[in-house]
N, C-alpha and C. Protein backbone atom coordinates (compact mmCIF):
# COMPACT_ATOMS: atom_id res chain seq x y z
N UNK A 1 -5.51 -1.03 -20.76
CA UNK A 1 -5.95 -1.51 -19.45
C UNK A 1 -7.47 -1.53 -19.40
N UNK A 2 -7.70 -2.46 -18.62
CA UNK A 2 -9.06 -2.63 -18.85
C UNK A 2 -9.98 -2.46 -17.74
N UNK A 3 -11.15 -1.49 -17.63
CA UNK A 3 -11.52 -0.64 -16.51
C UNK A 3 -12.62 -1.33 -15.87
N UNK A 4 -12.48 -1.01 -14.70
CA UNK A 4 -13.59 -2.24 -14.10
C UNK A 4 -14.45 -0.83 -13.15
N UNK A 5 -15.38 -1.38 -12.83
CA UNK A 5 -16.80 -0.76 -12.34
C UNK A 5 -16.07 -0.22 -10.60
N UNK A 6 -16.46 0.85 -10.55
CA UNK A 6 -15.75 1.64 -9.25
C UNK A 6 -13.61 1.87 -9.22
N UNK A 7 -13.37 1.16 -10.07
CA UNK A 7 -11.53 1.18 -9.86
C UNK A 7 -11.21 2.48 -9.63
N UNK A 8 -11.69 3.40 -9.66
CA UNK A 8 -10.86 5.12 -9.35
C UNK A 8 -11.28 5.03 -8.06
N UNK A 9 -12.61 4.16 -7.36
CA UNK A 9 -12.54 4.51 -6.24
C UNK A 9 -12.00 3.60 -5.00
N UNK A 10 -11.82 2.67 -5.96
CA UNK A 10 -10.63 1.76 -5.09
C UNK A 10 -9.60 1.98 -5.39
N UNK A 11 -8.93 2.46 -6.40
CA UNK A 11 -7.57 2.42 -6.31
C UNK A 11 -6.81 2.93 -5.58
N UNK A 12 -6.74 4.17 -4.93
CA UNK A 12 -6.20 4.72 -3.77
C UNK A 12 -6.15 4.12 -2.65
N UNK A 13 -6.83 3.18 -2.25
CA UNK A 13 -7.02 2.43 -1.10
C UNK A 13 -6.79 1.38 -1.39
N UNK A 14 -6.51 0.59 -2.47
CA UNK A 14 -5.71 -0.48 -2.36
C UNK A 14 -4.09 -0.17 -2.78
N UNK A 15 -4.16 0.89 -3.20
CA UNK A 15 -2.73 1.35 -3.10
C UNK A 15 -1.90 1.12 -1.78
N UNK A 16 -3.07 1.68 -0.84
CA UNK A 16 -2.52 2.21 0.69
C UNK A 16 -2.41 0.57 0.94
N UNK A 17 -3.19 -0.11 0.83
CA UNK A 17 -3.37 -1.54 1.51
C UNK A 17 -1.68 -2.56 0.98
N UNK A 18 -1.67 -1.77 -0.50
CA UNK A 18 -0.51 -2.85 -0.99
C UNK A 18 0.92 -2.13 -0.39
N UNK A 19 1.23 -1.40 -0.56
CA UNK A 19 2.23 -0.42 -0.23
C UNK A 19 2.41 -1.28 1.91
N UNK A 20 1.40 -1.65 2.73
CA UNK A 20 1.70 -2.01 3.87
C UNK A 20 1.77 -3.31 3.88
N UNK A 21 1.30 -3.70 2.74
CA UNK A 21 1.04 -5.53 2.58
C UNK A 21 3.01 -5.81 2.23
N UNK A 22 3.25 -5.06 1.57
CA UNK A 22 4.85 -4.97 0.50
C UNK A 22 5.62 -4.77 2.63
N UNK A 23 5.20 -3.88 3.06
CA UNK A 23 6.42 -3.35 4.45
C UNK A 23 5.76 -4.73 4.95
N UNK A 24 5.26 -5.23 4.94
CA UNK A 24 4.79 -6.46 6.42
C UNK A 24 5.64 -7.73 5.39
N UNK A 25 5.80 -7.72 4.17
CA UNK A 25 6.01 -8.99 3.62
C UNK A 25 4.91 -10.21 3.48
N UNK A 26 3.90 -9.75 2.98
CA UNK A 26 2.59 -10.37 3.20
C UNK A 26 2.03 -10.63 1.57
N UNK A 27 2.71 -9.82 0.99
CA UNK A 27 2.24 -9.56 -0.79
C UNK A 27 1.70 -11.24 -1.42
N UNK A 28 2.98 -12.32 -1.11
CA UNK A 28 2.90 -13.95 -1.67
C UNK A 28 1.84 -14.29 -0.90
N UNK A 29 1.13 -14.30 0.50
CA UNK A 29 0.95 -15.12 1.40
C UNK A 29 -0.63 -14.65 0.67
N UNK A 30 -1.04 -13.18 0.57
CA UNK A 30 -1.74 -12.36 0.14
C UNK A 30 -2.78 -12.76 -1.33
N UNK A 31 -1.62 -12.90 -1.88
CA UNK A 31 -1.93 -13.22 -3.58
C UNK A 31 -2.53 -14.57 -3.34
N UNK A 32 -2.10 -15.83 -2.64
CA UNK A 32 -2.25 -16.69 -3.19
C UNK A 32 -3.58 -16.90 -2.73
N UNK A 33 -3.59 -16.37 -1.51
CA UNK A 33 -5.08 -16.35 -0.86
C UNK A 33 -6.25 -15.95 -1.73
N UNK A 34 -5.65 -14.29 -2.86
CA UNK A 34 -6.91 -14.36 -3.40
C UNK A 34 -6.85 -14.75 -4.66
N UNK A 35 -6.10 -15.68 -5.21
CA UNK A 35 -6.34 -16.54 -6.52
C UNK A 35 -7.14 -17.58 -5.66
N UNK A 36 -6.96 -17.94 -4.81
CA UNK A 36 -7.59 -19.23 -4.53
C UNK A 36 -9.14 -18.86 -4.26
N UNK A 37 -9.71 -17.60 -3.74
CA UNK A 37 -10.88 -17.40 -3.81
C UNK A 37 -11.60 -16.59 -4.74
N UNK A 38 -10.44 -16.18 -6.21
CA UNK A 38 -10.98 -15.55 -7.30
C UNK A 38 -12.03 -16.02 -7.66
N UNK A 39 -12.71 -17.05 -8.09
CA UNK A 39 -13.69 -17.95 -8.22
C UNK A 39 -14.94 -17.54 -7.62
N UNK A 40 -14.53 -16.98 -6.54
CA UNK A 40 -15.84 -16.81 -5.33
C UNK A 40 -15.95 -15.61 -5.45
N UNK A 41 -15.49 -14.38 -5.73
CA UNK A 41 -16.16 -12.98 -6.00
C UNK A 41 -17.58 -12.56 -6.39
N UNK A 42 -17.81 -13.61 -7.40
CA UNK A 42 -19.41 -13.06 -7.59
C UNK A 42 -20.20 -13.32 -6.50
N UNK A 43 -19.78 -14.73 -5.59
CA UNK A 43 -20.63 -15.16 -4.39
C UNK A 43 -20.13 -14.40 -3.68
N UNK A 44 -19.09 -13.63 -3.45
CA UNK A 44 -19.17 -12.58 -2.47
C UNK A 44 -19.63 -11.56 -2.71
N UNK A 45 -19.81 -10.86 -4.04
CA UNK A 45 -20.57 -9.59 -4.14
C UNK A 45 -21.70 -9.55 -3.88
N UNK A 46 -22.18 -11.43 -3.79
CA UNK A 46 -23.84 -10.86 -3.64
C UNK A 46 -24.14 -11.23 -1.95
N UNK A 47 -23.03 -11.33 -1.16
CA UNK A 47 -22.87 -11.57 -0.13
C UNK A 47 -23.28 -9.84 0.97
N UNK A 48 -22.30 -9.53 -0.07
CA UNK A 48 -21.85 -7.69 -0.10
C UNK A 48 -23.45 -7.40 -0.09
N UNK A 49 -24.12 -7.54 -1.52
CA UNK A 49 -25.62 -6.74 -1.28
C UNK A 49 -26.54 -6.93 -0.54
N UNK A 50 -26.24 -8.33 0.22
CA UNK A 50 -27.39 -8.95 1.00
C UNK A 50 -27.08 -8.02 2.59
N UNK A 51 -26.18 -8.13 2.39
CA UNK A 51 -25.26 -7.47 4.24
C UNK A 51 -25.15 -5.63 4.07
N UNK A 52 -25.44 -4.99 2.92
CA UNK A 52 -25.35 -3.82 2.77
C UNK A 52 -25.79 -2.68 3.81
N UNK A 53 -27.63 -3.30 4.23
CA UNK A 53 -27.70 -2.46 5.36
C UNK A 53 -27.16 -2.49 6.62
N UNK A 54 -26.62 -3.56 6.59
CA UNK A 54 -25.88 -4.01 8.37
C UNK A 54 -24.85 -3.07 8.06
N UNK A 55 -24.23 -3.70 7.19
CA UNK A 55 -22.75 -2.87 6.83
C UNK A 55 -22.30 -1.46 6.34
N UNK A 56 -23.79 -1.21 6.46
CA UNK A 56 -23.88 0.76 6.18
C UNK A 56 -23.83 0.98 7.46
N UNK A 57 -24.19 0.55 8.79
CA UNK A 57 -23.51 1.23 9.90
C UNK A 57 -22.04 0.98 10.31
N UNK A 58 -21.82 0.72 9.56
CA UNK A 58 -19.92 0.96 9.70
C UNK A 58 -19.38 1.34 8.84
N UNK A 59 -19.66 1.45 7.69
CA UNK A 59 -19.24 2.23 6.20
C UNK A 59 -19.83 2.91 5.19
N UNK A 60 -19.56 3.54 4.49
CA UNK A 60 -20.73 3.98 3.91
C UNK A 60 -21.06 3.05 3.35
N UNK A 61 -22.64 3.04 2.60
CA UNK A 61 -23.22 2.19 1.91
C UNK A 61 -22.54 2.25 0.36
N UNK A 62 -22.01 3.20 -0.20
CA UNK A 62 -21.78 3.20 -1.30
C UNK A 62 -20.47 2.31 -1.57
N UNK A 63 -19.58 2.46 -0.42
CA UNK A 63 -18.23 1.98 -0.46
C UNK A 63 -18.99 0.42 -0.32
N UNK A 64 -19.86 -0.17 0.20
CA UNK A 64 -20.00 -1.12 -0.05
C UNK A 64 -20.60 -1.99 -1.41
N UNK A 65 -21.19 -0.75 -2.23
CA UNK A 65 -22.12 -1.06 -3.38
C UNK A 65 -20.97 -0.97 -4.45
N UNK A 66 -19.56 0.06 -3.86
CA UNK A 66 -18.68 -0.11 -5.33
C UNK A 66 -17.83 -1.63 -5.19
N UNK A 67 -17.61 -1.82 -3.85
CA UNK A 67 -17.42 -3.20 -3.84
C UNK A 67 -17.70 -4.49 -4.35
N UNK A 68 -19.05 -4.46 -4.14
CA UNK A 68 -19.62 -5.27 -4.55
C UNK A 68 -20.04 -5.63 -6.09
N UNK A 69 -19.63 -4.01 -6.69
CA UNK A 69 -19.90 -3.79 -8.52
C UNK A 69 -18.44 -4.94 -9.25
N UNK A 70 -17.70 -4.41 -7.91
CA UNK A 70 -16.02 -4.33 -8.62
C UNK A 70 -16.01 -6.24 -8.87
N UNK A 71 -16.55 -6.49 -7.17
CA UNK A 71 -16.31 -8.52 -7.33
C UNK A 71 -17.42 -8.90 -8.30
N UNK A 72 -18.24 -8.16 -8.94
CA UNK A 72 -19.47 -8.96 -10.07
C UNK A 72 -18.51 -8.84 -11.12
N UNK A 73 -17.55 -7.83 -11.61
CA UNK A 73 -17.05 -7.44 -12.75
C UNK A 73 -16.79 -8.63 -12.96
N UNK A 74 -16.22 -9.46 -14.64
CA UNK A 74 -15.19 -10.09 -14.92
C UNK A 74 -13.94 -10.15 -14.97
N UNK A 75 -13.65 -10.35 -14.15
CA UNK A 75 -11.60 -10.42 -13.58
C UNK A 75 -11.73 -9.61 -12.83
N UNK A 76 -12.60 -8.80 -12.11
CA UNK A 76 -12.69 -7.91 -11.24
C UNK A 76 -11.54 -8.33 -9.55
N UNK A 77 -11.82 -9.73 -8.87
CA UNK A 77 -11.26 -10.24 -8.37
C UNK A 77 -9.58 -10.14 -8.74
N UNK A 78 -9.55 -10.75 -9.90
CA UNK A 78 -7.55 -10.30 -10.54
C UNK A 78 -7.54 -9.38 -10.40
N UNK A 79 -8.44 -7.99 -10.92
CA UNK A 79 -7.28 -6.54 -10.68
C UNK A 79 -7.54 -6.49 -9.50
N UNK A 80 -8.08 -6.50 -8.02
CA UNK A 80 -8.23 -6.13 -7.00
C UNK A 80 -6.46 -7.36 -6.14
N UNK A 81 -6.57 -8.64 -6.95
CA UNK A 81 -5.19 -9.08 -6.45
C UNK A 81 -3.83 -8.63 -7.25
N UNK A 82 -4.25 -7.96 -8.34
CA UNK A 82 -2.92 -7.43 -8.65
C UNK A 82 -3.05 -5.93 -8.58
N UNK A 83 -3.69 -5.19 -7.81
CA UNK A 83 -3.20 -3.76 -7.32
C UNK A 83 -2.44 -4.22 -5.51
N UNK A 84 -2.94 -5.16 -5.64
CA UNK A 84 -2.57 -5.74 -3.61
C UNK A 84 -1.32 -5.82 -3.61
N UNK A 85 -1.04 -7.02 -4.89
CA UNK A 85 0.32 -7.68 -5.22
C UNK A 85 1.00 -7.45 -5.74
N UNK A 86 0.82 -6.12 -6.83
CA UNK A 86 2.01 -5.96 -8.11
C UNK A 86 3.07 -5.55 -6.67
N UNK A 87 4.29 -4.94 -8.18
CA UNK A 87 5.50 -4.18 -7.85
C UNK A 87 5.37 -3.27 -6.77
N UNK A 88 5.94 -2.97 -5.58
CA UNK A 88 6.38 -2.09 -4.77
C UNK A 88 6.76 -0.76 -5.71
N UNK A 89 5.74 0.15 -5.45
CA UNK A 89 5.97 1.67 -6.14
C UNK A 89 7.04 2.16 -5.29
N UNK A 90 7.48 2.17 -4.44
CA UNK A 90 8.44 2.72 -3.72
C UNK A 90 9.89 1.91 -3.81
N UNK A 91 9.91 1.02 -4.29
CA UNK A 91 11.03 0.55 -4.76
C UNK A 91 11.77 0.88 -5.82
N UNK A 92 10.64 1.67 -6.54
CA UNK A 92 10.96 2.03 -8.32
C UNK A 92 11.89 3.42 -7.85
């Protein structure tokens, strides 16, 4: 598996995100949305650094800087839609 920049500190939280995406039935509607804007991650990470100080008064700044590491990565965008979208862990 191949490790992308911040993933230990997203993974728990996109766990939580996929696990409610799977109960709402949202996982397809979800995925396709972000293949279609996989493309655009790097323009959003640097979206992310430009908006960092606005967006440090509502989050931390760091949670926004691992964000923004994760959409520069390469395929960074795919693992962030396939921790959203894989398999239902609670089904297993």
């Amino acid at each position: 598996m191949q490790r992308y920049p911040d993933a230990d500190r997203w993974s728990d939280r996109l766990a939580r995100w996929s696990r409610r995406l799977h109960t709402l039935h949202l996982t397809e509607p979800v995925g396709t949305l972000l293949a279609a804007v996989e493309p655009l991650g790097p323009l959003g990470a640097q979206m992310l650094w430009i908006a960092q100080p606005t967006l440090g008064l509502f989050v931390p700044r760091e949670d926004v800087a691992a964000l923004a590491r994760l959409l520069e990565a390469p395929e960074g965008m795919a693992w962030v839609r396939e921790q959203l979208t894989g398999p239902d862990d609670e089904s297993q």
